[in-house]
Protein backbone atom coordinates (compact mmCIF):
# COMPACT_ATOMS: atom_id res chain seq x y z
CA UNK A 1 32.05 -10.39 38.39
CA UNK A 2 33.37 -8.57 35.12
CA UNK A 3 31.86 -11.24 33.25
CA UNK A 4 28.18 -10.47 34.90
CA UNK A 5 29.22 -6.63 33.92
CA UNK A 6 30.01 -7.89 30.56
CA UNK A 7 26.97 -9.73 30.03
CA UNK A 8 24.81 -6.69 31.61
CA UNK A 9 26.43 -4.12 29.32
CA UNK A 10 25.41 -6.56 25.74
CA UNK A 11 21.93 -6.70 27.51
CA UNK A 12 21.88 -2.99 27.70
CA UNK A 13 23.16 -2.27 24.37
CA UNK A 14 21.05 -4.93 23.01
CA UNK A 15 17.99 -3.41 24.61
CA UNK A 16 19.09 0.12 23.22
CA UNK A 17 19.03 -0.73 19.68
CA UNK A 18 15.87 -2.77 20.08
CA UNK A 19 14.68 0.62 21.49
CA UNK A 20 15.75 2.81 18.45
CA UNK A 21 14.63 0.45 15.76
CA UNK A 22 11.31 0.39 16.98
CA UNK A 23 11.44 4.36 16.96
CA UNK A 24 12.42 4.33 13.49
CA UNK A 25 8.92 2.17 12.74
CA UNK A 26 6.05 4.49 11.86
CA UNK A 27 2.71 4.53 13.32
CA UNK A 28 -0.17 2.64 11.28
CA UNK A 29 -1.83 6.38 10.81
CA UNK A 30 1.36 7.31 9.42
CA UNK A 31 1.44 4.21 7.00
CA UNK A 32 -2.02 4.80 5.98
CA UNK A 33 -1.25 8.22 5.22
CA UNK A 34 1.27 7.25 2.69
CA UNK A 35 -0.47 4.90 1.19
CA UNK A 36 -3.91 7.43 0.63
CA UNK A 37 -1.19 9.46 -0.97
CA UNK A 38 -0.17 6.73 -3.19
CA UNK A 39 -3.09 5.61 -4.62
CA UNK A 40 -4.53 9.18 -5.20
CA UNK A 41 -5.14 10.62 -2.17
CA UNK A 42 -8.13 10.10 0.07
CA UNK A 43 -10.80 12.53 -1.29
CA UNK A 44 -10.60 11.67 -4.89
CA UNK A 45 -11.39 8.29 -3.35
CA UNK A 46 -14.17 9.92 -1.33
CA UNK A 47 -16.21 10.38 -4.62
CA UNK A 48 -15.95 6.70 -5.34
CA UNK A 49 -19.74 5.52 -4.85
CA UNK A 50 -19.13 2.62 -7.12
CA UNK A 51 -16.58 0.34 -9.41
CA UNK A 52 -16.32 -2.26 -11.87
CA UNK A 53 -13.65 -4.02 -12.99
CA UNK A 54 -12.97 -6.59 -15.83
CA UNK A 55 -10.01 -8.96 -16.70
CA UNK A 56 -9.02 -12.68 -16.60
CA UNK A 57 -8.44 -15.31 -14.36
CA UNK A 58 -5.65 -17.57 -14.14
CA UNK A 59 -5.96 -20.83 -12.22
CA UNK A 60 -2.30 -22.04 -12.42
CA UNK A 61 -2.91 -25.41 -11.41
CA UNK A 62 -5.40 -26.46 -13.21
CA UNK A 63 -4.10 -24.89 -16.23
CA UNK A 64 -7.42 -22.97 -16.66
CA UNK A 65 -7.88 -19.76 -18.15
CA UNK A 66 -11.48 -17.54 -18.33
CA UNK A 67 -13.41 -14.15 -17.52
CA UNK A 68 -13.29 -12.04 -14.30
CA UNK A 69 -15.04 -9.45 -13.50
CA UNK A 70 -16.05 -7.34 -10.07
CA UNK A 71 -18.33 -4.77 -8.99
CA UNK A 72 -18.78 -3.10 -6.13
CA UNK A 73 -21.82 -0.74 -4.74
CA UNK A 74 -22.23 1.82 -2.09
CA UNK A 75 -22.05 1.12 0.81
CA UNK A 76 -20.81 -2.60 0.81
CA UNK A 77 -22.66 -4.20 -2.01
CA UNK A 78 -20.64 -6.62 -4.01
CA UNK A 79 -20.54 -9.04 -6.92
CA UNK A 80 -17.71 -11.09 -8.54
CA UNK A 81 -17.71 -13.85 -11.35
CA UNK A 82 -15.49 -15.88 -12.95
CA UNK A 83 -15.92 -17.78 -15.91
CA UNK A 84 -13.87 -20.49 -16.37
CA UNK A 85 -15.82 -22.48 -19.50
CA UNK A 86 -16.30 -25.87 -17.92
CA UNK A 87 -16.84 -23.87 -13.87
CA UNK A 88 -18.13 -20.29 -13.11
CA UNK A 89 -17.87 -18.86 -9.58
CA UNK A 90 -20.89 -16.24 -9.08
CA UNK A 91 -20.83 -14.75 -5.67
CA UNK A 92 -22.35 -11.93 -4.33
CA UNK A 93 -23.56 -9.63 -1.62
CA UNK A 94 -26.70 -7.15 -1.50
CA UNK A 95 -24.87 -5.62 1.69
CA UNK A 96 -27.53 -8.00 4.10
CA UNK A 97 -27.87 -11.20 2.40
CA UNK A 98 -24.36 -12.92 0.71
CA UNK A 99 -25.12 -15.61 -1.91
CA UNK A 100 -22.55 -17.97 -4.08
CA UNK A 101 -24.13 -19.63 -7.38
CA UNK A 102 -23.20 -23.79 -7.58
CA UNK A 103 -21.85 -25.27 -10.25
CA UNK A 104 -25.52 -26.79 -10.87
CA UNK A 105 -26.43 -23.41 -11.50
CA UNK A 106 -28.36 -23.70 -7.90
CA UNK A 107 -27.59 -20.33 -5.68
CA UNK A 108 -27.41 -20.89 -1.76
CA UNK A 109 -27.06 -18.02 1.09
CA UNK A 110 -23.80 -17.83 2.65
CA UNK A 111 -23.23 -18.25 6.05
CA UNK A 112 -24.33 -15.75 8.77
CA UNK A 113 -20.34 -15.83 9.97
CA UNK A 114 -19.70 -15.39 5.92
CA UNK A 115 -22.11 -12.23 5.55
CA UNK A 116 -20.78 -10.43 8.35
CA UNK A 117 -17.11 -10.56 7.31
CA UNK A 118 -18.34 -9.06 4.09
CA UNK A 119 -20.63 -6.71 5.27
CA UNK A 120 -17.22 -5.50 6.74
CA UNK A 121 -14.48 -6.21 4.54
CA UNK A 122 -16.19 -4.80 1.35
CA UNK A 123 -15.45 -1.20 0.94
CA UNK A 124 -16.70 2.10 -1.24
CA UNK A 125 -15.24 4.52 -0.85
CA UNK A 126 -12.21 5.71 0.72
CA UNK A 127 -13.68 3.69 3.88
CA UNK A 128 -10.54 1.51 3.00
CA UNK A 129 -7.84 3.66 4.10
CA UNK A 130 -9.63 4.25 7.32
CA UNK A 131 -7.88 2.84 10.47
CA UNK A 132 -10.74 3.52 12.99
CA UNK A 133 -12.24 0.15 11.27
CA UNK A 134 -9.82 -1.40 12.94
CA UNK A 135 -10.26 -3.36 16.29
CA UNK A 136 -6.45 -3.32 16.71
CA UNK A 137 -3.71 -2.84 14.36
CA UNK A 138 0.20 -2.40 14.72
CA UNK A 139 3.73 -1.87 12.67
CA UNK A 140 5.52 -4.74 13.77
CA UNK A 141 8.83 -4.68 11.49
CA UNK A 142 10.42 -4.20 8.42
CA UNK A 143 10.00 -7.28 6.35
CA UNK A 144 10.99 -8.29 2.56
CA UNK A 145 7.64 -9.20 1.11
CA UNK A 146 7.11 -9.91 -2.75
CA UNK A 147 10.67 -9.36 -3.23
CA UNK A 148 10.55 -5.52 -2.08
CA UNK A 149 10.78 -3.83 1.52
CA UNK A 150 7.64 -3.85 3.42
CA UNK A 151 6.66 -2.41 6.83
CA UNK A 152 4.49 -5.28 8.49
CA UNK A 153 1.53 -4.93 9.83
CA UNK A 154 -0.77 -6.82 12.52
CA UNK A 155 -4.44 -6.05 12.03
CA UNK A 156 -7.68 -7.02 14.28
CA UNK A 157 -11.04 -6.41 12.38
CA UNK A 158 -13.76 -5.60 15.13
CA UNK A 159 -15.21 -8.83 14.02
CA UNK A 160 -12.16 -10.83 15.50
CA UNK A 161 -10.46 -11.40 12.34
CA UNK A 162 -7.50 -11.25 12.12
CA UNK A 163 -4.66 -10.89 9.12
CA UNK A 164 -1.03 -9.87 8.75
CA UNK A 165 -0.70 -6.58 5.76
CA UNK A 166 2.49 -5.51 3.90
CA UNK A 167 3.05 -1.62 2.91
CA UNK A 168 6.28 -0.99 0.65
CA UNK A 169 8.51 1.35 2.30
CA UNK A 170 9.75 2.99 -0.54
CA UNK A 171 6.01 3.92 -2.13
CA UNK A 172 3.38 3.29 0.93
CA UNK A 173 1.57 1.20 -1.68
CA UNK A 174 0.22 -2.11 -0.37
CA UNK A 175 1.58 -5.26 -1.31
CA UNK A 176 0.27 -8.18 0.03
CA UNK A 177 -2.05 -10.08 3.20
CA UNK A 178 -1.72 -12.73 5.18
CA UNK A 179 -5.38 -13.89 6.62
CA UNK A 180 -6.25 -16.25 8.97
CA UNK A 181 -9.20 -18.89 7.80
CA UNK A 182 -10.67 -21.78 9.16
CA UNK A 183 -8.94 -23.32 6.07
CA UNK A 184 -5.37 -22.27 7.10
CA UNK A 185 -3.58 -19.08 6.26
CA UNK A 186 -4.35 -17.49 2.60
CA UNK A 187 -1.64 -15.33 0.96
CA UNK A 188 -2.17 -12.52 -1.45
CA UNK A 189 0.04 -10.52 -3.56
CA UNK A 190 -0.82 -6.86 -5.13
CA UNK A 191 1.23 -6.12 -7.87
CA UNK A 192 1.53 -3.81 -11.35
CA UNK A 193 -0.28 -1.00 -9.93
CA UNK A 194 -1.94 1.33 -12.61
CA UNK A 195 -4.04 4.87 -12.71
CA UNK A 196 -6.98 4.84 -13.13
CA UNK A 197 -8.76 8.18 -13.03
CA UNK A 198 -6.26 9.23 -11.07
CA UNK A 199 -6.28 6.66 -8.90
CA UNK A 200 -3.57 3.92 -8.49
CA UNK A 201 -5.08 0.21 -8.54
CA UNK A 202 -3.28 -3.32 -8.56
CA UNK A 203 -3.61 -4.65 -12.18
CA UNK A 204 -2.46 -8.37 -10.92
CA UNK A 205 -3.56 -10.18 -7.73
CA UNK A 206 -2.09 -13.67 -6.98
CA UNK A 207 -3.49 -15.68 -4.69
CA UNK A 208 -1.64 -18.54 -3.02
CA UNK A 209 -3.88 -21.75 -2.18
CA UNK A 210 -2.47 -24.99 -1.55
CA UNK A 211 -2.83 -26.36 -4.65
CA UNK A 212 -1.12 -23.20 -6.40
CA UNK A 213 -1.48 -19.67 -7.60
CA UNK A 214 -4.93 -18.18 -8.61
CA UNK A 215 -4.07 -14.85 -10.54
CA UNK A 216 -6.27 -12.05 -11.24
CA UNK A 217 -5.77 -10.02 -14.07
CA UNK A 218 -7.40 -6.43 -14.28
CA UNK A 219 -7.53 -4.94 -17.24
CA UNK A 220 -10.31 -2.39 -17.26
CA UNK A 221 -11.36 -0.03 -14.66
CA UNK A 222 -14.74 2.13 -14.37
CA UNK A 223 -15.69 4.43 -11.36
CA UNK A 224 -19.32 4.75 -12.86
CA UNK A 225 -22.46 2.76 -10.13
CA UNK A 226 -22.83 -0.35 -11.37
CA UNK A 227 -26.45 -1.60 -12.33
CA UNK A 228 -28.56 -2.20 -8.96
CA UNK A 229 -29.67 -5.07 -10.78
CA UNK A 230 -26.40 -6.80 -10.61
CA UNK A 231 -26.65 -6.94 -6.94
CA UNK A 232 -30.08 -8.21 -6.41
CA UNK A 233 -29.75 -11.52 -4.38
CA UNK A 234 -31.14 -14.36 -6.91
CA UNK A 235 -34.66 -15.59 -6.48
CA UNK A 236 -35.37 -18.11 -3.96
CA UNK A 237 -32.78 -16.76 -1.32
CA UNK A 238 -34.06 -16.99 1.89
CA UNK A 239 -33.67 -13.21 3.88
């Protein structure tokens, strides 16, 4: 009988703790609100109506090195290219129709199932520290991510996607993803944030593949509308 009480009591205590480290987590509004802080605060990102960024790109395993550059368009245009010398990766979205340019230099339309994801996940704006895009989200823990102290996230987009985010406790900046593809799980790191204009931007993003790391270099930033040329979904794509 004491041992039951025994046992009973370590349940309780047990449960108790549980109980209070939860409390201690803070709400995903409260995690996005330090992290709109940290990257310069959600109405200078409110201006935002376009980007551009230029640096290189790393692929570690192949022991290639060439261009990269991004740009992004109100309200979810997008269009990123590396050049590698000997391979280029051209892909881009007009914010209906998503295209990727082959090595052949032919360009075919992504995937309805492609677009969409897109359409949501590229973001102008401060539309990116918004949680009501969510479907679901969470703060599941405290976890050591990178190397630094990260509250963990589970996040639902409303298309059913789903992905695993890390937010440094000690900053509220973001440091890394976990998403779910159809080719496994794909694992990115945001490091050596930098301002620009005021606003705080990861200067290195690695990318984890199978093979090995992809890194991203930035190393300029402009705020100023890219060309609406630059966007313009290449001739002979179907829309």
């Amino acid at each position: 009988m004491r041992f039951v009480r025994h046992v009973g009591m370590a349940a309780l205590l047990f449960n108790t703790m549980a109980a209070r480290a939860d409390a201690q987590l803070p709400t995903v509004q409260q995690v996005f609100d330090k992290f709109a802080t940290a990257v310069g605060g959600r109405e200078a990102w409110a201006q935002v109506q376009g980007r551009s960024e230029k640096g290189t790109a790393d692929i570690t395993f192949a022991g290639m090195t060439g261009s990269y550059e991004r740009h992004s368009g109100a309200p979810n245009k997008m269009r990123m290219i590396i050049d590698l010398g000997m391979a280029k990766v051209d892909q881009g979205f007009d914010g209906t129709v998503g295209w990727a340019v082959q090595p052949t230099g032919q360009a075919q339309r992504l995937s309805a199932e492609q677009e969409k994801s897109l359409g949501e996940s590229v973001q102008v704006g401060a539309a990116f520290l918004d949680v009501s895009r969510f479907a679901k989200a969470s703060v599941d823990a405290k976890e050591t991510f990178d190397g630094v102290e990260c509250y963990k996230l589970s996040i639902t987009s409303k298309l059913g996607e789903e992905r695993t985010e890390y937010f440094e406790v000690a900053t509220g900046l973001r440091r890394g993803a976990v998403t779910k593809t159809p080719m496994g799980e794909q694992r990115s790191m945001f490091r050596e944030y930098k301002a620009f204009e005021g606003k705080q931007i990861p200067t290195k993003i690695v990318q984890v593949t199978p093979q090995g790391d992809v890194i991203l270099t930035t190393a300029e930033v402009s705020f100023t509308p890219p060309d609406p040329s630059l966007f313009k979904a290449p001739d002979g794509i179907a829309k």
